[in-house]
C-alpha atoms as a PDB file:
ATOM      1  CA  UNK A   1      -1.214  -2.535  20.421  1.00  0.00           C
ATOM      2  CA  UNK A   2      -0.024  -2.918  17.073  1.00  0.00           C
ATOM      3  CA  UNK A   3       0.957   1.011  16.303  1.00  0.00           C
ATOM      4  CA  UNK A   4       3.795   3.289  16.240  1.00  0.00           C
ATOM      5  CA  UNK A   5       5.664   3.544  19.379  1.00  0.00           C
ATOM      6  CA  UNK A   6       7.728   6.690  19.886  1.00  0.00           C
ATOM      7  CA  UNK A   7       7.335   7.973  16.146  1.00  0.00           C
ATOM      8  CA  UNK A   8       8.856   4.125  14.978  1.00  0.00           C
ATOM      9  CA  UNK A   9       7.358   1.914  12.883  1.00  0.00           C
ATOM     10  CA  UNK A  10       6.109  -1.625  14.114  1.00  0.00           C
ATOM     11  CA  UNK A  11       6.457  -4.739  11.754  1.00  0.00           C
ATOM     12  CA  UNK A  12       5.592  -7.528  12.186  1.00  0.00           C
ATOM     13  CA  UNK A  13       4.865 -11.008  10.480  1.00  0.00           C
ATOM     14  CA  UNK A  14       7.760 -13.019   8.571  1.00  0.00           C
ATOM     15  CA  UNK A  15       7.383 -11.822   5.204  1.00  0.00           C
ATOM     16  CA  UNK A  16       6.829  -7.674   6.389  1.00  0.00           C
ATOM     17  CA  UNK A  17       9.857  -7.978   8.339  1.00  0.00           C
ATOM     18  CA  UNK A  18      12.482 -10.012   6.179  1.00  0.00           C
ATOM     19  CA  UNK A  19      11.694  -7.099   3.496  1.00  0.00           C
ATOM     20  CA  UNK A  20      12.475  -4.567   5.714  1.00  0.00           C
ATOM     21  CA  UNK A  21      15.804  -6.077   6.935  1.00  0.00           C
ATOM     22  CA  UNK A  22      16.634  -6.411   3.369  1.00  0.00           C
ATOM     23  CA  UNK A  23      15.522  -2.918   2.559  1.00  0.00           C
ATOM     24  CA  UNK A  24      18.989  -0.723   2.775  1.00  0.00           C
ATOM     25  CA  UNK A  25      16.990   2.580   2.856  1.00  0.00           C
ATOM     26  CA  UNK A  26      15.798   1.266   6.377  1.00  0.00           C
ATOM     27  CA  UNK A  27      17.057   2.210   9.781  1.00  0.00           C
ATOM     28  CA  UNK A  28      16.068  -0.378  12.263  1.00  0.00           C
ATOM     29  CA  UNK A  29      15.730  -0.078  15.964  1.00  0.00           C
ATOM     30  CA  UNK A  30      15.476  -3.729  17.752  1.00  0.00           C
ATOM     31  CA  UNK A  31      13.899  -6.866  16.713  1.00  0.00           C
ATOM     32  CA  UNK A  32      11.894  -9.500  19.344  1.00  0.00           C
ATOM     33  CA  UNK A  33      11.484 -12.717  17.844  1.00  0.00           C
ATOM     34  CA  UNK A  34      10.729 -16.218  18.706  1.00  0.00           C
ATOM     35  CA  UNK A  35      13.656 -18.886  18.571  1.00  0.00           C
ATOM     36  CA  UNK A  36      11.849 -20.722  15.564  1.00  0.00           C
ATOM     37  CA  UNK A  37      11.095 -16.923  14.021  1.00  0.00           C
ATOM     38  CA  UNK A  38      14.804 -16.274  14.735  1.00  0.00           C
ATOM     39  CA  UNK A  39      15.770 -19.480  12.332  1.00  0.00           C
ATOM     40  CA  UNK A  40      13.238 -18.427   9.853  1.00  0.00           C
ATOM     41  CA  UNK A  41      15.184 -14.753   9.868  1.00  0.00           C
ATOM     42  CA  UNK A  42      18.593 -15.793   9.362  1.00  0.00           C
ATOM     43  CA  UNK A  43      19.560 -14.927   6.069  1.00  0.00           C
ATOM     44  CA  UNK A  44      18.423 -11.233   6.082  1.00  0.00           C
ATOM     45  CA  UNK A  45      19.842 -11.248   9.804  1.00  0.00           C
ATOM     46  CA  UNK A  46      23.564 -11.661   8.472  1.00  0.00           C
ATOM     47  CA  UNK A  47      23.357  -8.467   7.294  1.00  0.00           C
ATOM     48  CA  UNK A  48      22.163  -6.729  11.023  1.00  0.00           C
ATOM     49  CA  UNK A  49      24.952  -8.376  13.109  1.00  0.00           C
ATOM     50  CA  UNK A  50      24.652  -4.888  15.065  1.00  0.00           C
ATOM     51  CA  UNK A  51      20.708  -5.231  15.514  1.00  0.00           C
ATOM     52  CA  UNK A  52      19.487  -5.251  19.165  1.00  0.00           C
ATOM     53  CA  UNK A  53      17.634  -8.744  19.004  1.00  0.00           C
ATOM     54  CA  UNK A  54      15.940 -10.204  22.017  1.00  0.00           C
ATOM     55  CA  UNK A  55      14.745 -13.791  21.968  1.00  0.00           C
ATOM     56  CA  UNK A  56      11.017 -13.707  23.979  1.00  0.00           C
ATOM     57  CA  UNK A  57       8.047 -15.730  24.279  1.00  0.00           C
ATOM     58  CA  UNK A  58       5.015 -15.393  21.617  1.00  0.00           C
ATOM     59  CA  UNK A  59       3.008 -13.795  24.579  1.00  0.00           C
ATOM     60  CA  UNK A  60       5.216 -10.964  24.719  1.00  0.00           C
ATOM     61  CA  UNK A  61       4.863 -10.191  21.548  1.00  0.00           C
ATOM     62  CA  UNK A  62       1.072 -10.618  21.566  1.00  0.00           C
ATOM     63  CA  UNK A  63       1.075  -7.479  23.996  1.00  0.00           C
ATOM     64  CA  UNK A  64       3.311  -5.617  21.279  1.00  0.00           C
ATOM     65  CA  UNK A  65       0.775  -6.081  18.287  1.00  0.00           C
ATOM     66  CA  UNK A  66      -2.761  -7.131  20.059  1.00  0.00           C
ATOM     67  CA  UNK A  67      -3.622 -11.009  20.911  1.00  0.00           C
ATOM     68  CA  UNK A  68      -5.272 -10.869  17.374  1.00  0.00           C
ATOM     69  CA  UNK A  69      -2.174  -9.829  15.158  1.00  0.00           C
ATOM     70  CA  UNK A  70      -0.696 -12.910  13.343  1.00  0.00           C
ATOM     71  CA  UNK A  71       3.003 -12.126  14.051  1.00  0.00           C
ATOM     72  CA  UNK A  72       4.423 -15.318  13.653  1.00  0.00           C
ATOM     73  CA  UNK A  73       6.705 -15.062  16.582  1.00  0.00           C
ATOM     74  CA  UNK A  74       8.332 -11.736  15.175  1.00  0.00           C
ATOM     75  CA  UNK A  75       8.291  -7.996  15.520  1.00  0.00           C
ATOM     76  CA  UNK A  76      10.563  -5.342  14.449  1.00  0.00           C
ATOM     77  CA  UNK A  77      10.735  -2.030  15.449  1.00  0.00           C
ATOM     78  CA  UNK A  78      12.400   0.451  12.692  1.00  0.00           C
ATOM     79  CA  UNK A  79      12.201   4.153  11.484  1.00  0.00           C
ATOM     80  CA  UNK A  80       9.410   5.251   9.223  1.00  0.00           C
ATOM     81  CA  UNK A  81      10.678   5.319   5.724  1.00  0.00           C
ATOM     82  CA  UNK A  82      11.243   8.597   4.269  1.00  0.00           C
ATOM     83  CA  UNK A  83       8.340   9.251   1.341  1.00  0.00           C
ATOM     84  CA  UNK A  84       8.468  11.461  -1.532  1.00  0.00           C
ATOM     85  CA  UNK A  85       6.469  14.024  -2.710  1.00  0.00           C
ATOM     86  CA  UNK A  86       4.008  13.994  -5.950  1.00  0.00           C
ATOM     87  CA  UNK A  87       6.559  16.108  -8.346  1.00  0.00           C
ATOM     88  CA  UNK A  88       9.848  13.872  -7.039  1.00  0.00           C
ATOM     89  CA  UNK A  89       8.067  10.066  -8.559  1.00  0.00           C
ATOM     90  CA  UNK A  90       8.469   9.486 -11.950  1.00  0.00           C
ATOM     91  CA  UNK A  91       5.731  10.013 -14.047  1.00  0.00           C
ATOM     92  CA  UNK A  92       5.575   7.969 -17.214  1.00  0.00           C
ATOM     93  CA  UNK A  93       4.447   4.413 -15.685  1.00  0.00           C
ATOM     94  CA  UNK A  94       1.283   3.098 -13.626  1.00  0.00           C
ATOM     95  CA  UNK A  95       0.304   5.773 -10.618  1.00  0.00           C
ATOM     96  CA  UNK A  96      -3.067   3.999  -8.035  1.00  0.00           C
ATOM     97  CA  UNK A  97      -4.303   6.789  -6.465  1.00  0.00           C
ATOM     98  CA  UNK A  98      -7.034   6.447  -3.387  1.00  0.00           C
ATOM     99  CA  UNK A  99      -9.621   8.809  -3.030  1.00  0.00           C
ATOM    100  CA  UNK A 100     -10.166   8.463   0.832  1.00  0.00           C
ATOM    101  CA  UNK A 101      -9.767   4.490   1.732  1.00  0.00           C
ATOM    102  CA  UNK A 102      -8.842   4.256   4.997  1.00  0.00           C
ATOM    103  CA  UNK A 103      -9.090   0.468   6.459  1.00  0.00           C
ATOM    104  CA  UNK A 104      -5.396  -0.231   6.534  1.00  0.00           C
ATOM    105  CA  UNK A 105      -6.476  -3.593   5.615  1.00  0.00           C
ATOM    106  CA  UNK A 106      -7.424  -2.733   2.201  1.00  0.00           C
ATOM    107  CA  UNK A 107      -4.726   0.004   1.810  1.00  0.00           C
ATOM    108  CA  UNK A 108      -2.082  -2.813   2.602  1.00  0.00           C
ATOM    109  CA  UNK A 109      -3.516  -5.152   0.372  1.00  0.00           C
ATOM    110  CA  UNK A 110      -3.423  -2.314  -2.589  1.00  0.00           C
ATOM    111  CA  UNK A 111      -0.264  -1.986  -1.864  1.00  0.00           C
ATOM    112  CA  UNK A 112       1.027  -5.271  -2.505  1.00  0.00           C
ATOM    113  CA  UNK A 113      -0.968  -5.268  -5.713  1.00  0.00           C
ATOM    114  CA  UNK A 114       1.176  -2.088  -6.547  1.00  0.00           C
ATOM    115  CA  UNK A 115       4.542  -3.808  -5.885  1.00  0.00           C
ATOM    116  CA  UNK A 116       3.222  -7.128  -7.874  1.00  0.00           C
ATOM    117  CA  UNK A 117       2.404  -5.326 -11.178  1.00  0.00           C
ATOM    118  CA  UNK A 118       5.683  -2.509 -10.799  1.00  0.00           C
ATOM    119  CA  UNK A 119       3.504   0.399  -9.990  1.00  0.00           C
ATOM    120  CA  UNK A 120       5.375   3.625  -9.379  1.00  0.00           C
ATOM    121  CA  UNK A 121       3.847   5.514  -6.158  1.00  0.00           C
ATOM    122  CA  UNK A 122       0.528   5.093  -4.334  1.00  0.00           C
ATOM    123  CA  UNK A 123      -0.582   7.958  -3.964  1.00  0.00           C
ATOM    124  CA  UNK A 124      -3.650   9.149  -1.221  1.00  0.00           C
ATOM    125  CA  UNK A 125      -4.942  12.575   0.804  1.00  0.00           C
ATOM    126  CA  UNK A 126      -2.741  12.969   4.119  1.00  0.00           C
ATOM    127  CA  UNK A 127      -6.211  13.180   5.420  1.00  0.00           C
ATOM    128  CA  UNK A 128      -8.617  10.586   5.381  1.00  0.00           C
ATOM    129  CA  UNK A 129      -5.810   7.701   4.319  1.00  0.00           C
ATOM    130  CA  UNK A 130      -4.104   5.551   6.703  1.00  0.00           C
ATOM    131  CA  UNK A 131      -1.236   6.094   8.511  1.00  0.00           C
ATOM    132  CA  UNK A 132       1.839   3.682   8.031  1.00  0.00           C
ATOM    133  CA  UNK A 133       0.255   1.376  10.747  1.00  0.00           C
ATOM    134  CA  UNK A 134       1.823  -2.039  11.177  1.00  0.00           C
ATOM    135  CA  UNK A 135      -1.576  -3.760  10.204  1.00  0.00           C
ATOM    136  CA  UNK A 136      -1.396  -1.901   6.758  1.00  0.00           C
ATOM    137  CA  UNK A 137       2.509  -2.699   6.660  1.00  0.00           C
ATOM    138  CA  UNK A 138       1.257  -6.838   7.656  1.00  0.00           C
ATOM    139  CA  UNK A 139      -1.433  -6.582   5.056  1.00  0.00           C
ATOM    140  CA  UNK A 140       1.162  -5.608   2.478  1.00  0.00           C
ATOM    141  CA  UNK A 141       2.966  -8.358   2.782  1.00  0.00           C
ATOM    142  CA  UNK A 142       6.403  -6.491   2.238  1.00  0.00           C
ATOM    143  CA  UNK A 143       5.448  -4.018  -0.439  1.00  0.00           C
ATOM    144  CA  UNK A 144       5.516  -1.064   1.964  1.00  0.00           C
ATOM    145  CA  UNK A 145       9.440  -1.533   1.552  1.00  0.00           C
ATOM    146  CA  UNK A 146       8.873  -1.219  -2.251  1.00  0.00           C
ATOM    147  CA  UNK A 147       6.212   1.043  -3.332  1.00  0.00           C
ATOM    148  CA  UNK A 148       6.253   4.854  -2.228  1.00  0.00           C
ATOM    149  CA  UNK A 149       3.245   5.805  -0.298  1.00  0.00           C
ATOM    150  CA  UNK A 150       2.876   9.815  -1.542  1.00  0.00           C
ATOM    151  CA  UNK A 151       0.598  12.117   0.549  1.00  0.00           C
ATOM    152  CA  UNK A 152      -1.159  14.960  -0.629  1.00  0.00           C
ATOM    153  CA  UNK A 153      -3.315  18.422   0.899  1.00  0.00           C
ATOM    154  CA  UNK A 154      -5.358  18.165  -1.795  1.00  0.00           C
ATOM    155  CA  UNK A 155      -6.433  15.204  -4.646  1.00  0.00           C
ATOM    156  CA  UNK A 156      -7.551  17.577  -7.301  1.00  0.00           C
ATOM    157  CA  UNK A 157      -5.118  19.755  -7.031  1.00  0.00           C
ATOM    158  CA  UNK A 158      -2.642  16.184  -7.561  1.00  0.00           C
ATOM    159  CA  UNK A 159      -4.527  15.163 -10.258  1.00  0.00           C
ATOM    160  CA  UNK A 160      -4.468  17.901 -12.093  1.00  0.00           C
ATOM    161  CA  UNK A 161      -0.654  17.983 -11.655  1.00  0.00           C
ATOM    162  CA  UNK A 162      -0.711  14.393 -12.598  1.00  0.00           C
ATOM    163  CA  UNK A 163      -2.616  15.535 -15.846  1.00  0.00           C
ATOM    164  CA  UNK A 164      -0.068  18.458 -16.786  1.00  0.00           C
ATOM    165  CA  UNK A 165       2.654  15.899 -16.991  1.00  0.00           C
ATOM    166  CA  UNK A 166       0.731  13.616 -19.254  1.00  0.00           C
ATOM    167  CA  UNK A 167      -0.761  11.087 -17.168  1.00  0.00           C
ATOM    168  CA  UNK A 168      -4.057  10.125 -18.376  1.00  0.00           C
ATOM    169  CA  UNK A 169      -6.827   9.532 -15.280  1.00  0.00           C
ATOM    170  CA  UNK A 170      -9.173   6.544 -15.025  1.00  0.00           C
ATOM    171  CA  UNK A 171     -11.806   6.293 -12.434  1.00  0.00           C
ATOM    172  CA  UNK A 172     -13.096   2.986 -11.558  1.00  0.00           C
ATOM    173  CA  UNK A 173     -16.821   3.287 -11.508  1.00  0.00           C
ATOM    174  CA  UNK A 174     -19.296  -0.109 -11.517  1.00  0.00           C
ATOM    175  CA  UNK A 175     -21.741   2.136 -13.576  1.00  0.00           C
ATOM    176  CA  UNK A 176     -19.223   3.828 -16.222  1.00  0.00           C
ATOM    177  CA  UNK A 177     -20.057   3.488 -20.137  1.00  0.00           C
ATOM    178  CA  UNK A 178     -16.773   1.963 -20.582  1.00  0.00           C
ATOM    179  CA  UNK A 179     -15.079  -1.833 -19.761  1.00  0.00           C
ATOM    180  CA  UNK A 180     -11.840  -0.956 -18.608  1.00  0.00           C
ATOM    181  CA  UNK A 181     -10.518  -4.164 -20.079  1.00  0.00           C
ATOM    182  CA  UNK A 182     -11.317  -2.750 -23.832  1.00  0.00           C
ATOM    183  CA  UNK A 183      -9.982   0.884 -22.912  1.00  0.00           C
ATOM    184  CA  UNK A 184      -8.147   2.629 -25.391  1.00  0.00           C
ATOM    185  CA  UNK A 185      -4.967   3.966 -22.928  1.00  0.00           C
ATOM    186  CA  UNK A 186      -1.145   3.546 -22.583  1.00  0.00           C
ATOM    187  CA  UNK A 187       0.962   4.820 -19.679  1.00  0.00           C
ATOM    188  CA  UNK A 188       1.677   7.047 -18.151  1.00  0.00           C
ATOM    189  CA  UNK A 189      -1.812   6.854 -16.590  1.00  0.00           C
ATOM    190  CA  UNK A 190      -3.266   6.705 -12.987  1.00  0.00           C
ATOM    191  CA  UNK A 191      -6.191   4.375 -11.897  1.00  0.00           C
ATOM    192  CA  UNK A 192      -8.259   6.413  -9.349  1.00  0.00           C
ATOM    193  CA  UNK A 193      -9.860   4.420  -6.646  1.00  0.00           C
ATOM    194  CA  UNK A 194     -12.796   5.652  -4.310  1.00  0.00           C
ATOM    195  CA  UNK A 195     -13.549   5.087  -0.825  1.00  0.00           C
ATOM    196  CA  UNK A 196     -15.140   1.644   0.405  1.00  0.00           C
ATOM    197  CA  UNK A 197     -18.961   2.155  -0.049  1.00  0.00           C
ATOM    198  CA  UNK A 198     -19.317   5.338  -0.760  1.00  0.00           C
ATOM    199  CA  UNK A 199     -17.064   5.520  -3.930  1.00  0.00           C
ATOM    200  CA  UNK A 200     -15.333   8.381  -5.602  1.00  0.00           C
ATOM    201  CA  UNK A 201     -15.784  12.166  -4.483  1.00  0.00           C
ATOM    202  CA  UNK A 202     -17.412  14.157  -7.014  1.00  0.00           C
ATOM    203  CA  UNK A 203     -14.952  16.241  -7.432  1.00  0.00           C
ATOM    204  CA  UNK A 204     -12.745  13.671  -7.955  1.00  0.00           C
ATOM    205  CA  UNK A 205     -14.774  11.845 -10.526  1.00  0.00           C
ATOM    206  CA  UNK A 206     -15.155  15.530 -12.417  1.00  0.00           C
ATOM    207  CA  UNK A 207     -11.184  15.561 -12.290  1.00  0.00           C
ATOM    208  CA  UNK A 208     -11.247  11.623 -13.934  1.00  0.00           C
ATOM    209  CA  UNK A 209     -10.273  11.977 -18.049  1.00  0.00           C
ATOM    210  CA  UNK A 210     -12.262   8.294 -18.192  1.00  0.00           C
ATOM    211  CA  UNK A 211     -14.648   6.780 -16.064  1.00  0.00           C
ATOM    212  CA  UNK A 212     -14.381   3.118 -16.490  1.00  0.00           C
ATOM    213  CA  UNK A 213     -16.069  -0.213 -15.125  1.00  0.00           C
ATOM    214  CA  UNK A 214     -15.391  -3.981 -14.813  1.00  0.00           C
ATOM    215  CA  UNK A 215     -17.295  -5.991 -16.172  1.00  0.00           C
ATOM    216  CA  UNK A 216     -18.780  -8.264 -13.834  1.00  0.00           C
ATOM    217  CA  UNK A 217     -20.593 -11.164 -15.526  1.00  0.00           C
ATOM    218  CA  UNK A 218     -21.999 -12.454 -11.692  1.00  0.00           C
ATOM    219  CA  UNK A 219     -25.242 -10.769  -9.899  1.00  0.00           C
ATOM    220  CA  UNK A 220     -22.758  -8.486  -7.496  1.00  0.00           C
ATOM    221  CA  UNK A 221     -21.024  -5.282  -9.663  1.00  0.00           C
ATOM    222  CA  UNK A 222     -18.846  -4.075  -7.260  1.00  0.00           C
ATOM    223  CA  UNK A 223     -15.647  -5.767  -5.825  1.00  0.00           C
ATOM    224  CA  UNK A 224     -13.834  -4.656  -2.285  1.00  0.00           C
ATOM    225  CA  UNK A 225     -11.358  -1.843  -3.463  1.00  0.00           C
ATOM    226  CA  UNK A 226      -8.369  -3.905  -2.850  1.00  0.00           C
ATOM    227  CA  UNK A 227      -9.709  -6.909  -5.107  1.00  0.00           C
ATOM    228  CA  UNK A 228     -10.584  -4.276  -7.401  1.00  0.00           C
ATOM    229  CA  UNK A 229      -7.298  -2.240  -7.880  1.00  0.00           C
ATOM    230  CA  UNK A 230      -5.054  -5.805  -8.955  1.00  0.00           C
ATOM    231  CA  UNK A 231      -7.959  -6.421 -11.330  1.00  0.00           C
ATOM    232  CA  UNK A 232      -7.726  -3.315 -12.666  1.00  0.00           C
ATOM    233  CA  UNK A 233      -4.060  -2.818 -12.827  1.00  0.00           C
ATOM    234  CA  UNK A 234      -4.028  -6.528 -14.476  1.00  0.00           C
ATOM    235  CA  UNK A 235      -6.860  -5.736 -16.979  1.00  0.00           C
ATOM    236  CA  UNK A 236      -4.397  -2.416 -17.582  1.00  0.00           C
ATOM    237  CA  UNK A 237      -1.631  -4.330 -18.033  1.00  0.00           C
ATOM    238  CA  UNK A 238      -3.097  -6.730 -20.774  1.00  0.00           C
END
């Protein structure tokens, strides 16, 4: 339940899937929906008169996406989005790059974080990241329609590419010297993110031109990564 059938993409949940209607670079397949879903859908739907759409029952859908998934009485089945690789983003804004995370949870939730503060690409290992399930694509809320997801063989090898074209690196690390809220940067740069728990790779912390903290007044230092990355990319921003 809940992941790609037949290569496709699964969305579900209103706000995932009224993106994705809206998002022109999208081929869509069929959409199942509830009749009070359907209502809720109507705008974006003018512009899929074509669209196979089946009116069913909630259950039905609960055996598309798992009796746990909050739907809300709608799922769409689409294409995956074509991606780009790391030399065809642009390279003089905000990159978040993810040193293995792999709850899609968290990954979705970066990813909306990305789209709410105009990041360019997320960028992660094809390895050890995700896959474009629809709980990531639920989690981010939409953004999945507006942020490129870029997947690369090797991080260091990325970052270092990164670095040639001027982007400056900063590792998020809860015991780094430095407050990322007082750090001397301007874009381009890329805020490097490790995995849940364990943290950055060494290597990848080697490859890292700052290492840099937030500064937690409370008795708990560390954040969940997702939390973590819009703090960052706010403290960044400021």
């Amino acid at each position: 339940p809940g992941s790609a059938h037949d290569g496709n993409d699964i969305i579900f949940g209103v706000h995932s899937v009224t993106e994705a209607l809206n998002n022109p670079r999208r081929e869509l397949v069929s959409l199942k929906c509830t009749v009070n879903a359907q209502d809720r859908l109507a705008p974006a739907l003018t512009l899929h008169a074509d669209l196979e759409t089946e009116v069913v029952h909630r259950s039905q859908l609960d055996r598309i996406t798992g009796p746990d998934a909050v739907h809300q009485g709608v799922v769409l089945t689409a294409k995956p989005l074509e991606q780009p690789e790391l030399d065809e983003i642009p390279h003089d804004g905000t990159i978040v790059i993810l040193d293995q995370v792999t709850d899609p949870h968290n990954v979705g939730a970066i990813m909306r974080s990305c789209a709410a503060f105009a990041v360019t690409a997320l960028v992660a290992t094809a390895r050890h990241s995700p896959d474009s399930s629809a709980v990531m694509v639920k989690s981010a809320s939409g953004a999945a329609e507006h942020v490129p997801f870029v997947k690369v063989t090797n991080l260091a090898r990325a970052m270092a590419q990164l670095r040639d074209s001027g982007v400056t690196l900063i590792g998020l690390d809860s015991e780094a010297p430095e407050d990322i809220a007082t750090l001397d940067v301007s874009p381009p740069y890329a805020i490097v993110l490790g995995a849940e728990g364990k943290g950055m790779r060494r290597l990848t912390r080697d490859n890292c031109d700052h290492l840099a903290r937030l500064d937690l007044p409370g008795e708990i230092r560390s954040l969940n990564v997702s939390n973590a990355a819009a703090l960052c990319l706010y403290a960044l921003k400021r």
